[in-house]
Every structure is written in C-alpha cells, then in structure tokens.
C-alpha atoms as a PDB file:
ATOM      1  CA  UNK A   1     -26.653 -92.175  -2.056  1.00  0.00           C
ATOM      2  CA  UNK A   2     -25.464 -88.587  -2.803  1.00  0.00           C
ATOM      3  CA  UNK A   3     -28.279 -86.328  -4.539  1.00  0.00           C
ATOM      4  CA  UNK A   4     -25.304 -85.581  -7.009  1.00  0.00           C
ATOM      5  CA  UNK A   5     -25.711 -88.598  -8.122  1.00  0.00           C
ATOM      6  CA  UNK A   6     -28.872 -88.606 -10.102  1.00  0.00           C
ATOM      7  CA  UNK A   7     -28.786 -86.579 -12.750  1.00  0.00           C
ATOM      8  CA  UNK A   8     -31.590 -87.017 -14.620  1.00  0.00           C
ATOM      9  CA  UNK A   9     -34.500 -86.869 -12.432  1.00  0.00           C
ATOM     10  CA  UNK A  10     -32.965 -83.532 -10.444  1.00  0.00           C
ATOM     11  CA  UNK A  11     -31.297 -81.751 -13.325  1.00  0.00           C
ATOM     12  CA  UNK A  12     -33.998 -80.450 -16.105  1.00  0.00           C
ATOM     13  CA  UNK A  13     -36.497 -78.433 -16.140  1.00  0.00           C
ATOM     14  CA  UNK A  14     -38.430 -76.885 -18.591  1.00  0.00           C
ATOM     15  CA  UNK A  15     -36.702 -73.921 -17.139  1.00  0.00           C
ATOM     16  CA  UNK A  16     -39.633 -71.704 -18.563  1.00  0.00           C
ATOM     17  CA  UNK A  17     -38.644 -69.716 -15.354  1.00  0.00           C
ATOM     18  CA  UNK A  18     -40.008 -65.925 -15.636  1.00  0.00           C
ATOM     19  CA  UNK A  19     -37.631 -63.653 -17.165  1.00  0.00           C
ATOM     20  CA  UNK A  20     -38.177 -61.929 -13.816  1.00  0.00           C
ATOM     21  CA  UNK A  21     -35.864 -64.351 -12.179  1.00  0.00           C
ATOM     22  CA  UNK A  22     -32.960 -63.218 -14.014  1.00  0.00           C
ATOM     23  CA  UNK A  23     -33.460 -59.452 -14.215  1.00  0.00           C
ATOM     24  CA  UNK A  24     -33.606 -59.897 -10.358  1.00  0.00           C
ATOM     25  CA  UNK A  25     -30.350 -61.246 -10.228  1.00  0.00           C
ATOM     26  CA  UNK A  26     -28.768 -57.959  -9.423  1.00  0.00           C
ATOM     27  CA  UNK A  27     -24.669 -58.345  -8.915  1.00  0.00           C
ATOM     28  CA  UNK A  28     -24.534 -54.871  -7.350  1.00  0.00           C
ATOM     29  CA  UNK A  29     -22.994 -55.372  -3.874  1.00  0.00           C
ATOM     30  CA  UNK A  30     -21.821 -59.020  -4.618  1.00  0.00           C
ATOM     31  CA  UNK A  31     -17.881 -58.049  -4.034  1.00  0.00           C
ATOM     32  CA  UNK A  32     -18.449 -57.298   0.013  1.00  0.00           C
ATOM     33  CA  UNK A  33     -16.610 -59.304   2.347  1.00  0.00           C
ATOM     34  CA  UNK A  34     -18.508 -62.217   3.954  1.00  0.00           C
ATOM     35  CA  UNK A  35     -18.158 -64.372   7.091  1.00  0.00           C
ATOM     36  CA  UNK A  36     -18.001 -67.505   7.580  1.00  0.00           C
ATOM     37  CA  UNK A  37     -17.798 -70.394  10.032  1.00  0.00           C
ATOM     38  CA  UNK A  38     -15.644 -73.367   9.197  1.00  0.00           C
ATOM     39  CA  UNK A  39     -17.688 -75.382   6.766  1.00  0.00           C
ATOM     40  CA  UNK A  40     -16.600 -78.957   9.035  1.00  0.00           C
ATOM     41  CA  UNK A  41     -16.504 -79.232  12.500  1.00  0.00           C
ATOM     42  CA  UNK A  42     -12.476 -80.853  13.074  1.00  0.00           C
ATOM     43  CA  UNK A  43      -9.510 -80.031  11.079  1.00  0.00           C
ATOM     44  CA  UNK A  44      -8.674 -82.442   8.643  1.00  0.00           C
ATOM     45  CA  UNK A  45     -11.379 -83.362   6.135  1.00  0.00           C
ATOM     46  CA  UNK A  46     -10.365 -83.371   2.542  1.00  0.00           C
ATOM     47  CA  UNK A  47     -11.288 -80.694   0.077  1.00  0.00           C
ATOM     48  CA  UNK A  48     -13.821 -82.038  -2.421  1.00  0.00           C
ATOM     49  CA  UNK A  49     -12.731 -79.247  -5.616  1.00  0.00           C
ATOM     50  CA  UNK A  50     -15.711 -78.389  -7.644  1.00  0.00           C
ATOM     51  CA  UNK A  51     -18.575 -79.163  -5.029  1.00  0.00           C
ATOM     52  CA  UNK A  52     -20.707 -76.292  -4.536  1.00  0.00           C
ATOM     53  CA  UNK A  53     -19.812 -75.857  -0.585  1.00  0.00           C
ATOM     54  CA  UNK A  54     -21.763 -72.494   1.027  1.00  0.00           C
ATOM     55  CA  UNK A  55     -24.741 -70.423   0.113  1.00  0.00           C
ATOM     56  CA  UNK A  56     -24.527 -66.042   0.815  1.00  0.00           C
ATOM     57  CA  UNK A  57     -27.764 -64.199   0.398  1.00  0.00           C
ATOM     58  CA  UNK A  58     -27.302 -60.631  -0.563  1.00  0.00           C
ATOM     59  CA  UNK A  59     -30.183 -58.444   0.643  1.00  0.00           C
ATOM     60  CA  UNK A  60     -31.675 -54.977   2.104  1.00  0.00           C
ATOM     61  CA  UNK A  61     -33.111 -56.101   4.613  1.00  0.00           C
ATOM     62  CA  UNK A  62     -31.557 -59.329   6.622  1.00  0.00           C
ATOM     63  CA  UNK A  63     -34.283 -59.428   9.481  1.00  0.00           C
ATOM     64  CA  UNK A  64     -37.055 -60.142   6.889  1.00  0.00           C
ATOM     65  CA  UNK A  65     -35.212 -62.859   5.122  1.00  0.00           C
ATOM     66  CA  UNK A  66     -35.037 -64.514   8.307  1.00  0.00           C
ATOM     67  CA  UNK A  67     -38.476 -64.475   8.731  1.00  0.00           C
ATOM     68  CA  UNK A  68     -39.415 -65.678   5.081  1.00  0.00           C
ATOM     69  CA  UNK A  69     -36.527 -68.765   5.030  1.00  0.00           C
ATOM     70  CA  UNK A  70     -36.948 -69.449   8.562  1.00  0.00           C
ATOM     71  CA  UNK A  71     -40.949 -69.870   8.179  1.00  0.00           C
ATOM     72  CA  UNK A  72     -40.132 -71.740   5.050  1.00  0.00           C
ATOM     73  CA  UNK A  73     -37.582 -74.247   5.794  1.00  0.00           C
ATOM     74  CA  UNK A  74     -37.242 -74.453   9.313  1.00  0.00           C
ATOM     75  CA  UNK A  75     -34.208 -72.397   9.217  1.00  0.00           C
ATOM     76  CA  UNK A  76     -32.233 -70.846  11.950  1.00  0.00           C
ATOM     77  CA  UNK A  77     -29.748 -67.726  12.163  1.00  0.00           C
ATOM     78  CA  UNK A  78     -26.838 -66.765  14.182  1.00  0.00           C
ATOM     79  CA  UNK A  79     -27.071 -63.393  13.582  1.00  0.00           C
ATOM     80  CA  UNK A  80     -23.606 -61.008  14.088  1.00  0.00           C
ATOM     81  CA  UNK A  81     -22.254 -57.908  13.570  1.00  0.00           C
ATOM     82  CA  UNK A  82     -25.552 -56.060  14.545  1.00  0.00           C
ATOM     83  CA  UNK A  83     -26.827 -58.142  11.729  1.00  0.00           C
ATOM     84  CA  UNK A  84     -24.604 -57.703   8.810  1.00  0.00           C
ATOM     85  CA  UNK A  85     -24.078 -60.728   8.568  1.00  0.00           C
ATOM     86  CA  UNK A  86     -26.357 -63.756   9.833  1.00  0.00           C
ATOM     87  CA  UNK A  87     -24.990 -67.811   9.410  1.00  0.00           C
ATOM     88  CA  UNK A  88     -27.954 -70.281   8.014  1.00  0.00           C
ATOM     89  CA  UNK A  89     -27.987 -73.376  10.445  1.00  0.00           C
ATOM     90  CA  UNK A  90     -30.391 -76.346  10.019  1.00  0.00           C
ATOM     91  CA  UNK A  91     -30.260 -79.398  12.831  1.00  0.00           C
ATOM     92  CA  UNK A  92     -26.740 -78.030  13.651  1.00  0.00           C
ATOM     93  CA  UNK A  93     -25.576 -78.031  10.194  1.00  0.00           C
ATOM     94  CA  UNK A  94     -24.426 -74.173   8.673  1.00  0.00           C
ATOM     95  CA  UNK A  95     -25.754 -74.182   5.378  1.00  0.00           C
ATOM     96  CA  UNK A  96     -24.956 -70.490   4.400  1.00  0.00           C
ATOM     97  CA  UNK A  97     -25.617 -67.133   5.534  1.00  0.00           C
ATOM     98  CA  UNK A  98     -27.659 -64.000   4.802  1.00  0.00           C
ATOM     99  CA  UNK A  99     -25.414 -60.330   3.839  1.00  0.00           C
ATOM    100  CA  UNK A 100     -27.561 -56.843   4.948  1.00  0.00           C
ATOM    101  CA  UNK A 101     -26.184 -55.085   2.265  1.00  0.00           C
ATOM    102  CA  UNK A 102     -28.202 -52.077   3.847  1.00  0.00           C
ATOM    103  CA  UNK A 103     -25.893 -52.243   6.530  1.00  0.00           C
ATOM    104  CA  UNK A 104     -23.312 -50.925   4.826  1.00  0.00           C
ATOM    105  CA  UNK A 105     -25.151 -48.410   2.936  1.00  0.00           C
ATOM    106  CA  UNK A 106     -24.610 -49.960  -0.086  1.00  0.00           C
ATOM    107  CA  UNK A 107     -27.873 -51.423  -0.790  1.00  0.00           C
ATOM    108  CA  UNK A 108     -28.681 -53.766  -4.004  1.00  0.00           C
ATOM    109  CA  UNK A 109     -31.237 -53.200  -6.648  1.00  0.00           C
ATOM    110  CA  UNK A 110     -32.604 -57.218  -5.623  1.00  0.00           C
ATOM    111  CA  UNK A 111     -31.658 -59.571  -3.826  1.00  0.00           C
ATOM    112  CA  UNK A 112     -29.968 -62.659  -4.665  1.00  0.00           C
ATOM    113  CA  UNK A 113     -28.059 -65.789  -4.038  1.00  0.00           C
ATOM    114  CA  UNK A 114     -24.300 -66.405  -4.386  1.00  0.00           C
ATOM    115  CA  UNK A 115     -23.146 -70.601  -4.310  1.00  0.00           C
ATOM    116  CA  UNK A 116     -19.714 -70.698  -3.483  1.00  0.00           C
ATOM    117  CA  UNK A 117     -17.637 -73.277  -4.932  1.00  0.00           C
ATOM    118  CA  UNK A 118     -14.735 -75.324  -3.726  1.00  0.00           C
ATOM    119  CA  UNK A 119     -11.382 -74.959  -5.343  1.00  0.00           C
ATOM    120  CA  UNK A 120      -8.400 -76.537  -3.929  1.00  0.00           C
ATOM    121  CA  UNK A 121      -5.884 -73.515  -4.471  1.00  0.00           C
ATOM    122  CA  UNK A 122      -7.433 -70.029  -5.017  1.00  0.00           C
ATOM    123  CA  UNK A 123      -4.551 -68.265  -5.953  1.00  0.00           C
ATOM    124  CA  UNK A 124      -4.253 -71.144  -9.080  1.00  0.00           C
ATOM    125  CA  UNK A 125      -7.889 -70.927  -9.262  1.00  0.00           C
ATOM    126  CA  UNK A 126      -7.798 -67.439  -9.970  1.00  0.00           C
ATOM    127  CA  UNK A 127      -5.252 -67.540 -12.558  1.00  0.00           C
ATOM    128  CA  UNK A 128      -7.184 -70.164 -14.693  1.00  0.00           C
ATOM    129  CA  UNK A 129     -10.331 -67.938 -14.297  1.00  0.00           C
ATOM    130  CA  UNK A 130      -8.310 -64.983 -16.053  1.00  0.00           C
ATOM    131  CA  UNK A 131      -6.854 -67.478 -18.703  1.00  0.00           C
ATOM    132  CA  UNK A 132     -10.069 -68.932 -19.323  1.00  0.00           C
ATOM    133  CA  UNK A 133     -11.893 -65.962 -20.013  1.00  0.00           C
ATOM    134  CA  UNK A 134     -13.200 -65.177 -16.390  1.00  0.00           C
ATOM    135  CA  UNK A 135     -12.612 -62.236 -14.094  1.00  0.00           C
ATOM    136  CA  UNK A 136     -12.084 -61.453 -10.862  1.00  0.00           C
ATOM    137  CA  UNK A 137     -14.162 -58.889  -8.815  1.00  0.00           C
ATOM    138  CA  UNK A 138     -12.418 -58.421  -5.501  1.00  0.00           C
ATOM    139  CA  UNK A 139      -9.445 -59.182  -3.723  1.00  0.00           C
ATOM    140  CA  UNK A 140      -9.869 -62.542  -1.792  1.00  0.00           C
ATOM    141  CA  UNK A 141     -10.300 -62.507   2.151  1.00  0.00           C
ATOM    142  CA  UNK A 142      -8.457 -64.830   4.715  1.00  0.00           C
ATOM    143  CA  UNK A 143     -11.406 -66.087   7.393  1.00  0.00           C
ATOM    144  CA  UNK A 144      -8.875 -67.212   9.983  1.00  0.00           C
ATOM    145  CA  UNK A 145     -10.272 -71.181  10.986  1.00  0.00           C
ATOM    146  CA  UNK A 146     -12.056 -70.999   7.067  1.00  0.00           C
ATOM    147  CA  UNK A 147      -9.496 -70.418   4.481  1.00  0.00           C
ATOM    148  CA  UNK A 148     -10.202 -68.092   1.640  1.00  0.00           C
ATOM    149  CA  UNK A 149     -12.991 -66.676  -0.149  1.00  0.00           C
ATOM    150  CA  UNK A 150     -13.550 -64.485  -3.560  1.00  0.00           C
ATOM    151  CA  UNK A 151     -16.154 -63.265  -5.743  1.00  0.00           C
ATOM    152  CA  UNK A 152     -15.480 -64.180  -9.664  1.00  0.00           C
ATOM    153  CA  UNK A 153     -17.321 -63.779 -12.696  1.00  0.00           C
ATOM    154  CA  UNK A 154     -17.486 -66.348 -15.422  1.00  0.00           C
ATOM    155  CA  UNK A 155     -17.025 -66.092 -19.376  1.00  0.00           C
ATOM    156  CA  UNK A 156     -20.770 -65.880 -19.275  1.00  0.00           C
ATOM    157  CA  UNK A 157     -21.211 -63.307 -17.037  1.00  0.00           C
ATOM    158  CA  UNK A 158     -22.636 -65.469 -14.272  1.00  0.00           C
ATOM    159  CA  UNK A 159     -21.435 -64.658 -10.489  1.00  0.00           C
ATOM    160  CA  UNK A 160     -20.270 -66.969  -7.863  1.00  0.00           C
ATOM    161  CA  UNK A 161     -17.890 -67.518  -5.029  1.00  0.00           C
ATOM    162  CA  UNK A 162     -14.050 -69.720  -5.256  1.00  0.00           C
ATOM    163  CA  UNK A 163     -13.822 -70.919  -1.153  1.00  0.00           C
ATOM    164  CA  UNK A 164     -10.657 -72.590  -0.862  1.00  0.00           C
ATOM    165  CA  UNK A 165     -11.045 -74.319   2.760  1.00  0.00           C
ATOM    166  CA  UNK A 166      -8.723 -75.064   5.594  1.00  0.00           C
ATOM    167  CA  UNK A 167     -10.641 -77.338   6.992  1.00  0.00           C
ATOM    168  CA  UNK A 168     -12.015 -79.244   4.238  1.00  0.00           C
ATOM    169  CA  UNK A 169     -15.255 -79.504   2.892  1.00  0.00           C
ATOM    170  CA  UNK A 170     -18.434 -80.824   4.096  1.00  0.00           C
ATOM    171  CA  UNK A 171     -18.612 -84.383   2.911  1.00  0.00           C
ATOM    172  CA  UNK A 172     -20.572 -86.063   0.037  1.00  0.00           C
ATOM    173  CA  UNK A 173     -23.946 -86.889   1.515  1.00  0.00           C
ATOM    174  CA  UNK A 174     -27.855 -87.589   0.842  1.00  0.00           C
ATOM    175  CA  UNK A 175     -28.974 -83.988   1.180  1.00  0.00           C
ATOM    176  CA  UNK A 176     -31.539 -84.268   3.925  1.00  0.00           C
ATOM    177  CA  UNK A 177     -35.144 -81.954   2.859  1.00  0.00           C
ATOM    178  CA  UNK A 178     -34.773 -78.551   3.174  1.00  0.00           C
ATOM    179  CA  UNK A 179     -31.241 -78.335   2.559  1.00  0.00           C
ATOM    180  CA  UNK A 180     -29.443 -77.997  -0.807  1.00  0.00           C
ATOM    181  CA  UNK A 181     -29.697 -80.050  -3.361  1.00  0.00           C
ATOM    182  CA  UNK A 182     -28.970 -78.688  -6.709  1.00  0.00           C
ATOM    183  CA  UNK A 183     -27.111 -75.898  -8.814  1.00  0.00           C
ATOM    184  CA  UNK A 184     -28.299 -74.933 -12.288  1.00  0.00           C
ATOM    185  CA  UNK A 185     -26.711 -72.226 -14.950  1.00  0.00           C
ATOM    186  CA  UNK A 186     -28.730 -70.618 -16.967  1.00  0.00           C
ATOM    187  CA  UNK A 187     -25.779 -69.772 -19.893  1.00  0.00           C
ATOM    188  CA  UNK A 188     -26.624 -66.525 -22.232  1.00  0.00           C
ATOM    189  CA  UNK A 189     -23.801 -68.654 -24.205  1.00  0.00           C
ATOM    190  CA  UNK A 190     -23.864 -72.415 -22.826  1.00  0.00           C
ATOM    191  CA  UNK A 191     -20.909 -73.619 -24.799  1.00  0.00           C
ATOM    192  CA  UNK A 192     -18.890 -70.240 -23.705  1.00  0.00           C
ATOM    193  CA  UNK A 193     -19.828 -71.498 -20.475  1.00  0.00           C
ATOM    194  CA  UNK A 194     -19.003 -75.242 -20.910  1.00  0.00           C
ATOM    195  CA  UNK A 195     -15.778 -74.269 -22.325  1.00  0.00           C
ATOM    196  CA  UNK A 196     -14.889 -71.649 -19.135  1.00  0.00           C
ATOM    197  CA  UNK A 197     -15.361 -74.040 -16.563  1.00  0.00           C
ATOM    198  CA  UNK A 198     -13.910 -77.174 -17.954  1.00  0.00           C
ATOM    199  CA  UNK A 199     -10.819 -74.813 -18.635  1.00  0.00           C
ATOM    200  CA  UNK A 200     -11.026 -73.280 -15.474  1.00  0.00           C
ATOM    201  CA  UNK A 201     -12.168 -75.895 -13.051  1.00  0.00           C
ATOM    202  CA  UNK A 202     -11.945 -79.087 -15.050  1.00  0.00           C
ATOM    203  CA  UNK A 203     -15.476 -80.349 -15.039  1.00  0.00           C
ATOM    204  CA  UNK A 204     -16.589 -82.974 -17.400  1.00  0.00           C
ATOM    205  CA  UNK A 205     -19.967 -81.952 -18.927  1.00  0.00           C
ATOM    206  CA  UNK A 206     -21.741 -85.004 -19.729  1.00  0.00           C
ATOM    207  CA  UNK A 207     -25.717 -85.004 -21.871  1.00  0.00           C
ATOM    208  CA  UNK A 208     -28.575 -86.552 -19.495  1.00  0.00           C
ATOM    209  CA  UNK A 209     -27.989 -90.388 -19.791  1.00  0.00           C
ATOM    210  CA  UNK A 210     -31.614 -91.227 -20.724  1.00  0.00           C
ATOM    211  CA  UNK A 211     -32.109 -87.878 -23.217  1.00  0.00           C
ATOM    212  CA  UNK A 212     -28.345 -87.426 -24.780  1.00  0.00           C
ATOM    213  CA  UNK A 213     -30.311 -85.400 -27.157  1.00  0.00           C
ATOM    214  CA  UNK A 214     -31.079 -82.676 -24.536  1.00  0.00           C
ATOM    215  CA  UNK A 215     -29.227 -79.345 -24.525  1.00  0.00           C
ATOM    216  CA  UNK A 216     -28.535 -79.933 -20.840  1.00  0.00           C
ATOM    217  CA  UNK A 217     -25.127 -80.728 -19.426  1.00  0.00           C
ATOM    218  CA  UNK A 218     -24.330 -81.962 -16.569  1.00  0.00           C
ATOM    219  CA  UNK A 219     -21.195 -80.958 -14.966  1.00  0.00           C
ATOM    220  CA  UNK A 220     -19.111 -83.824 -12.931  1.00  0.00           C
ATOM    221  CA  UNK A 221     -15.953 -83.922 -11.041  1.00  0.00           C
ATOM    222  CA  UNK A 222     -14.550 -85.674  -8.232  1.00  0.00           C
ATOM    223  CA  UNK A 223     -16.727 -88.386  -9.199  1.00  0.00           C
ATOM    224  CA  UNK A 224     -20.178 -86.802  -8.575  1.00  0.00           C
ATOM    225  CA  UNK A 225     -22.415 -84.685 -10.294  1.00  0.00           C
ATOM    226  CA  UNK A 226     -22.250 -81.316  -9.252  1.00  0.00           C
ATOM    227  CA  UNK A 227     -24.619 -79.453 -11.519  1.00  0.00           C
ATOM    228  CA  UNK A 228     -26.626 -78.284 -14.665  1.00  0.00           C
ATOM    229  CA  UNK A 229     -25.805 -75.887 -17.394  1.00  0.00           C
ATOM    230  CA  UNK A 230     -28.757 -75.161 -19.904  1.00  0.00           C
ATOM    231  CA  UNK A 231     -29.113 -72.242 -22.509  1.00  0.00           C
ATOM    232  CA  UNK A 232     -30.656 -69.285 -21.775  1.00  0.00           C
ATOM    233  CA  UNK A 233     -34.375 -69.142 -23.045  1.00  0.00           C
ATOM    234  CA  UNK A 234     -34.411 -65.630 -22.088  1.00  0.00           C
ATOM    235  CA  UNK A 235     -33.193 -62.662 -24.427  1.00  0.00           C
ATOM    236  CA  UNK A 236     -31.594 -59.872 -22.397  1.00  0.00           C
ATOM    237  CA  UNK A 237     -31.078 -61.209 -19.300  1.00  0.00           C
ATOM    238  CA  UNK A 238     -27.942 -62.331 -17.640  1.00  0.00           C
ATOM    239  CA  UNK A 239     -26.349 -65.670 -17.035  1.00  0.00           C
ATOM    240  CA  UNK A 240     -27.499 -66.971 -13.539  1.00  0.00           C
ATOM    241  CA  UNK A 241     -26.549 -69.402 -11.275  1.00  0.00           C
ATOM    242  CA  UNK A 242     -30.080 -70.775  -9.509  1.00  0.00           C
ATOM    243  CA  UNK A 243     -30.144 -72.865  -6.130  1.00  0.00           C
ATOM    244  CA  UNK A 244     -32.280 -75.955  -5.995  1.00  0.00           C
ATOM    245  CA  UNK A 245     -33.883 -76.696  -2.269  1.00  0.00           C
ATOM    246  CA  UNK A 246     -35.094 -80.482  -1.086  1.00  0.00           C
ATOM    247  CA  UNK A 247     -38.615 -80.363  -0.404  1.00  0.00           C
ATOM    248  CA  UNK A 248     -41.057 -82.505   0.638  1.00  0.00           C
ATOM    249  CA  UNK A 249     -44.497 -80.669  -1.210  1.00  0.00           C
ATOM    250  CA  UNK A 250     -43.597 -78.067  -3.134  1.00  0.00           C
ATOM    251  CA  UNK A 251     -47.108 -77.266  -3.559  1.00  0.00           C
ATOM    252  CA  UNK A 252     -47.462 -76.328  -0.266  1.00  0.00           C
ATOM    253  CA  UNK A 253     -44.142 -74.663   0.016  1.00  0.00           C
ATOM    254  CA  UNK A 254     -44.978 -72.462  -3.062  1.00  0.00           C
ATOM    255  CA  UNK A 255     -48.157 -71.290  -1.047  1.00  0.00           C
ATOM    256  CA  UNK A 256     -46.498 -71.048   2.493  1.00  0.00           C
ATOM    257  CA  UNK A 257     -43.932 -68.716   0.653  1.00  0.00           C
ATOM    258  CA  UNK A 258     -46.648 -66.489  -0.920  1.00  0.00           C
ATOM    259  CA  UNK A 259     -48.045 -66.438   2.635  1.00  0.00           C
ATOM    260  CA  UNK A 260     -44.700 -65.256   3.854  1.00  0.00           C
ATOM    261  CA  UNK A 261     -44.378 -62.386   1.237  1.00  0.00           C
ATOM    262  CA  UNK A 262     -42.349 -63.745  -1.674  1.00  0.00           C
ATOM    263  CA  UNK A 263     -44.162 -64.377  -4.841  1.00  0.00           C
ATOM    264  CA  UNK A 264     -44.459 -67.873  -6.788  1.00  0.00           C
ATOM    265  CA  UNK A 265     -42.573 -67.549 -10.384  1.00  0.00           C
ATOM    266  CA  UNK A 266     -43.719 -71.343 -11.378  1.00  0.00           C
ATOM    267  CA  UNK A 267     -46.227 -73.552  -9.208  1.00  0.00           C
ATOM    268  CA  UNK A 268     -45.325 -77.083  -9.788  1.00  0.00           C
ATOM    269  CA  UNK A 269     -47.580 -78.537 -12.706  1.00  0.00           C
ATOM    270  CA  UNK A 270     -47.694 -82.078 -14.392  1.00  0.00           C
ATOM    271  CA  UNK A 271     -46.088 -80.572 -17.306  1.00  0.00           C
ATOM    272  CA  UNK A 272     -43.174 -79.150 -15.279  1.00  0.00           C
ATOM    273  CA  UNK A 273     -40.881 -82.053 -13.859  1.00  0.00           C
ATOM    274  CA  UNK A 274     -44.196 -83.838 -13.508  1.00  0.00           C
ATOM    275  CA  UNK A 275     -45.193 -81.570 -10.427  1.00  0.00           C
ATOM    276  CA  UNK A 276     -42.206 -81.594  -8.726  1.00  0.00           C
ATOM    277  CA  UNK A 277     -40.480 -78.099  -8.891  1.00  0.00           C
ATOM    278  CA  UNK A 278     -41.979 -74.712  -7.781  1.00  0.00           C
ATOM    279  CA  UNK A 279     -39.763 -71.661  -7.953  1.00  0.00           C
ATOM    280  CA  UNK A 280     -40.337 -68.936  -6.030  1.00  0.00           C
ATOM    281  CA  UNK A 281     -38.614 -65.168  -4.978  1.00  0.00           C
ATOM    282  CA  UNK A 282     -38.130 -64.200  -1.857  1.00  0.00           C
ATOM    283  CA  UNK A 283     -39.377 -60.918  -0.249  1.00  0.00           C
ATOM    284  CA  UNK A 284     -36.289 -59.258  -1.775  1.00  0.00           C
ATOM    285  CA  UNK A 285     -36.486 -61.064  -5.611  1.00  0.00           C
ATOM    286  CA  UNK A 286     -34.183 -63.213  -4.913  1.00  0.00           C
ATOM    287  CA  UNK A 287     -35.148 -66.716  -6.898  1.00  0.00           C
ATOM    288  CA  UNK A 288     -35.011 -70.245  -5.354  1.00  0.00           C
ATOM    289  CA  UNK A 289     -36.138 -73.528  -6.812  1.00  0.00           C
ATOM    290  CA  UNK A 290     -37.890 -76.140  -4.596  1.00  0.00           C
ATOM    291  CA  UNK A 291     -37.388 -79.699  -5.833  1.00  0.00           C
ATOM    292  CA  UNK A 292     -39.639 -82.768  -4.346  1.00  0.00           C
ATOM    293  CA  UNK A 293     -36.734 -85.547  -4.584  1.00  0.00           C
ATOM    294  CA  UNK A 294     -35.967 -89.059  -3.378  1.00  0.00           C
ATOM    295  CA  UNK A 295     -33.360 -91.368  -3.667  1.00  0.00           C
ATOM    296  CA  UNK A 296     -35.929 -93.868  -5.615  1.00  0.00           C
ATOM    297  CA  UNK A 297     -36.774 -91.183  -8.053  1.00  0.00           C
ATOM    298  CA  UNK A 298     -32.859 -92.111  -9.242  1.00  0.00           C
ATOM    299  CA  UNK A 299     -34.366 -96.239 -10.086  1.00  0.00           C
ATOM    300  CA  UNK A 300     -37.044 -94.528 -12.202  1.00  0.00           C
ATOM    301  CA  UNK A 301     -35.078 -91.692 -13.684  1.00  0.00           C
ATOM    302  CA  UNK A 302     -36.006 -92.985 -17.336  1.00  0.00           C
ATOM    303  CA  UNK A 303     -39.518 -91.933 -16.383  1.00  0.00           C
ATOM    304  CA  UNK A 304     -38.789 -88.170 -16.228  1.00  0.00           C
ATOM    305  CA  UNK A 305     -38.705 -85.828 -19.421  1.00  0.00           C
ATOM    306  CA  UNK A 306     -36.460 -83.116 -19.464  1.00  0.00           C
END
C-alpha cells in the first residue's frame, strides 16, 4: 500500500513547529538551474501529475550536508560539477540532490528544501499558475533524458519546483524508511492556498476522514493522497512547504542529528503524533520532519488525534 494512502495517521501534526523553521526557509538562490538524472530507469513510464517527484537542497556548503544526511539516513551522493551539484541515491534509488549555492557565489541566508512536483505539461502548467494567482521565478530548463524543470511561487508565497518528465515518473509505491514520505504546507492563507492549487493543479482537498472537523486538508489527485495543507500558526513567517522522512525511531534520529550538527526543533513526545514525529534542521537550517510510519498504523488511523 502507497504511504499516500493514509491520510490520517501521516498527515497532522500539532505543527507547533518553532517559528525558526519558517524564518529559515530562505528563497534567496532558489531560481538556479539544477540537475537531474532521469527520475525512472527506461523510457516509457507514465507521468503521475500532482505527485511530489524530486527533492533539491539549497545550501552553502554541499560537503557538510553530505555528511549530516548521509550519517542520518544512510544516504549516498554522486557528487558533479566540482560539487555544485550532488544527486541523493538510496539502495540505487535517486531521491534528490543537494545545490552548493556557494559555488556560484551566490550564497543563501539558510538553507532549505525545494519538492518538485509533477505536472504533465509545464508550459500549461505555467499558465494556470499565472491565472491562478501564482508566479513564476525563472525561465524553465530542458535536462536532455529528464524533461523540464522550473521554480514557481504559489498564491501563498510558498516555493516549489513544476518537473514535467520525459520519462515518466517514479511509480506509486510503499515508501521504504528513510525515504520520502510526506509533504505538508504550512499556508499564511490556507484557503488562498486551497483555492491556488485546485485552480492550478486540480487537487481535491478533502478534511481528515476520522476528524472532518480539523483545519487540515488533504490534497488528492490521481487517486492518491499527495499531501497536507494546514494554517499557519505562526505570525510573520512565510508559507512553507516541509518534507516528511520514513523513520524507524525518531527518537534516536533526533539525537543522531544533534550529534551530527543540526539542532532538534521538536523531539517526538506523547502529545505530538503520540511520539512519532521529531523535526529537526540541518547544519545549514534547513527543516525536515522524521515520521515513524507503518502500513498498520493506516488499520488504526482512528486512534491518532490530529
């Protein structure tokens, strides 16, 4: 069974995540080219619109990111262009990849992560961002054997990537631990929000099944859940998109991370998704939740709180 399937048990949080988080979301140095390998081995595979499909961290300083992900998750890099630019593999899958922004003497004020998203036709993609409310921060870039890539911002003001693929996109699957697993907004305006990317990308936002009553929305298309939208808690910071990691024990990650130089924002507590979420910031700010999920958690979703 797909993670983005269960939307109750992965999607809410308290969110009572640091106002840190957010003010280390820098977007400075978010419109540089990226690239990227093809996201499927063999031409062919079917686009999957609206599924969150590759992961770019933005930072000063790429060799120490290595370090901290790779003695987190088990992560390994093929690192290019005198390190520019290094690709995020795990057991032969490319999960993302990691931007030295100091290498082009641009550096950012903090780190952060970019999620790029899967459209089926940028160019159309592009023109319902604009219409919806949206802009557009660069011109997009051909990766020959990839497709096409561009930065956008939304209604909100919250960053991401539109990757139209040649080759398709990685297929619906069980996210194995220590992989991705989630996507969450955190909306300064959550209907604004709502509104932009049903317009723009037509997902259907749906409540949480067992707590309709919840602010949270879940965002669905091609038959899957795909993420979480929730309202900003926070006054003055900007809308954020934050990526959710499989984990085992995040208790242990959360330390192991410390040990590595980033900094725990929230140590999972029984009054936090019962225990099962840290978040943490990387050596350069950059935020990343760690969720403790299995597919049985889905059978007793009506336990869970959000």
């Amino acid at each position: 069974m797909s993670m983005q399937q269960s939307p109750n048990t992965i999607r809410h949080t308290s969110l009572v995540i640091a106002a840190a988080v957010l003010c280390a979301a820098s977007i400075t140095g978010c419109n540089r080219s990226t690239t990227l390998p093809p996201l499927v081995d063999e031409q062919g595979g079917p686009q999957i619109p609206g599924k969150f499909v590759w992961h770019n961290l933005v930072t000063n300083d790429g060799a120490a990111a290595r370090e901290f992900y790779g003695g987190l998750f088990g992560w390994e890099f093929d690192v290019k262009d005198d390190g520019r630019y290094s690709v995020i593999t795990f057991h032969g899958r490319n999960l993302g990849g990691i931007l030295d922004a100091s290498k082009d003497g641009k550096p950012v004020k903090r780190g952060h992560w970019l999620s790029a998203m899967s459209v089926a036709n940028l160019d159309a993609s592009l023109a319902a961002v604009n219409e919806a409310g949206g802009k557009q921060l660069e011109a997009p870039i051909h990766v020959s054997g990839v497709g096409s890539v561009v930065t956008v911002e939304d209604a909100d003001g919250a960053v991401l990537h539109l990757l139209s693929s040649s080759r398709g996109d990685p297929p619906d699957v069980e996210p194995r631990v220590h992989t991705w697993l989630w996507h969450e907004l955190l909306a300064n305006h959550a209907d604004r929000a709502l509104e932009f990317y049903d317009a723009a990308f037509g997902y259907r936002a749906e409540p949480l099944e067992k707590n309709p009553g919840s602010e949270y929305r879940v965002l669905w298309s091609s038959g899957e859940a795909r993420a979480g939208v929730i309202q900003n808690p926070f006054a003055g910071t900007r809308s954020a998109w934050i990526p959710y990691v499989r984990v085992d024990d995040p208790t242990a990650l959360a330390e192991r991370a410390a040990e590595l130089g980033g900094s725990v924002v929230i140590a999972p507590a029984p009054d936090v998704r019962e225990g099962t979420l840290a978040l943490v910031l990387d050596p350069s700010g950059a935020p990343v939740a760690l969720q403790k999920w299995s597919p049985q958690d889905d059978e007793d979703e009506g336990e869970v709180s959000p």
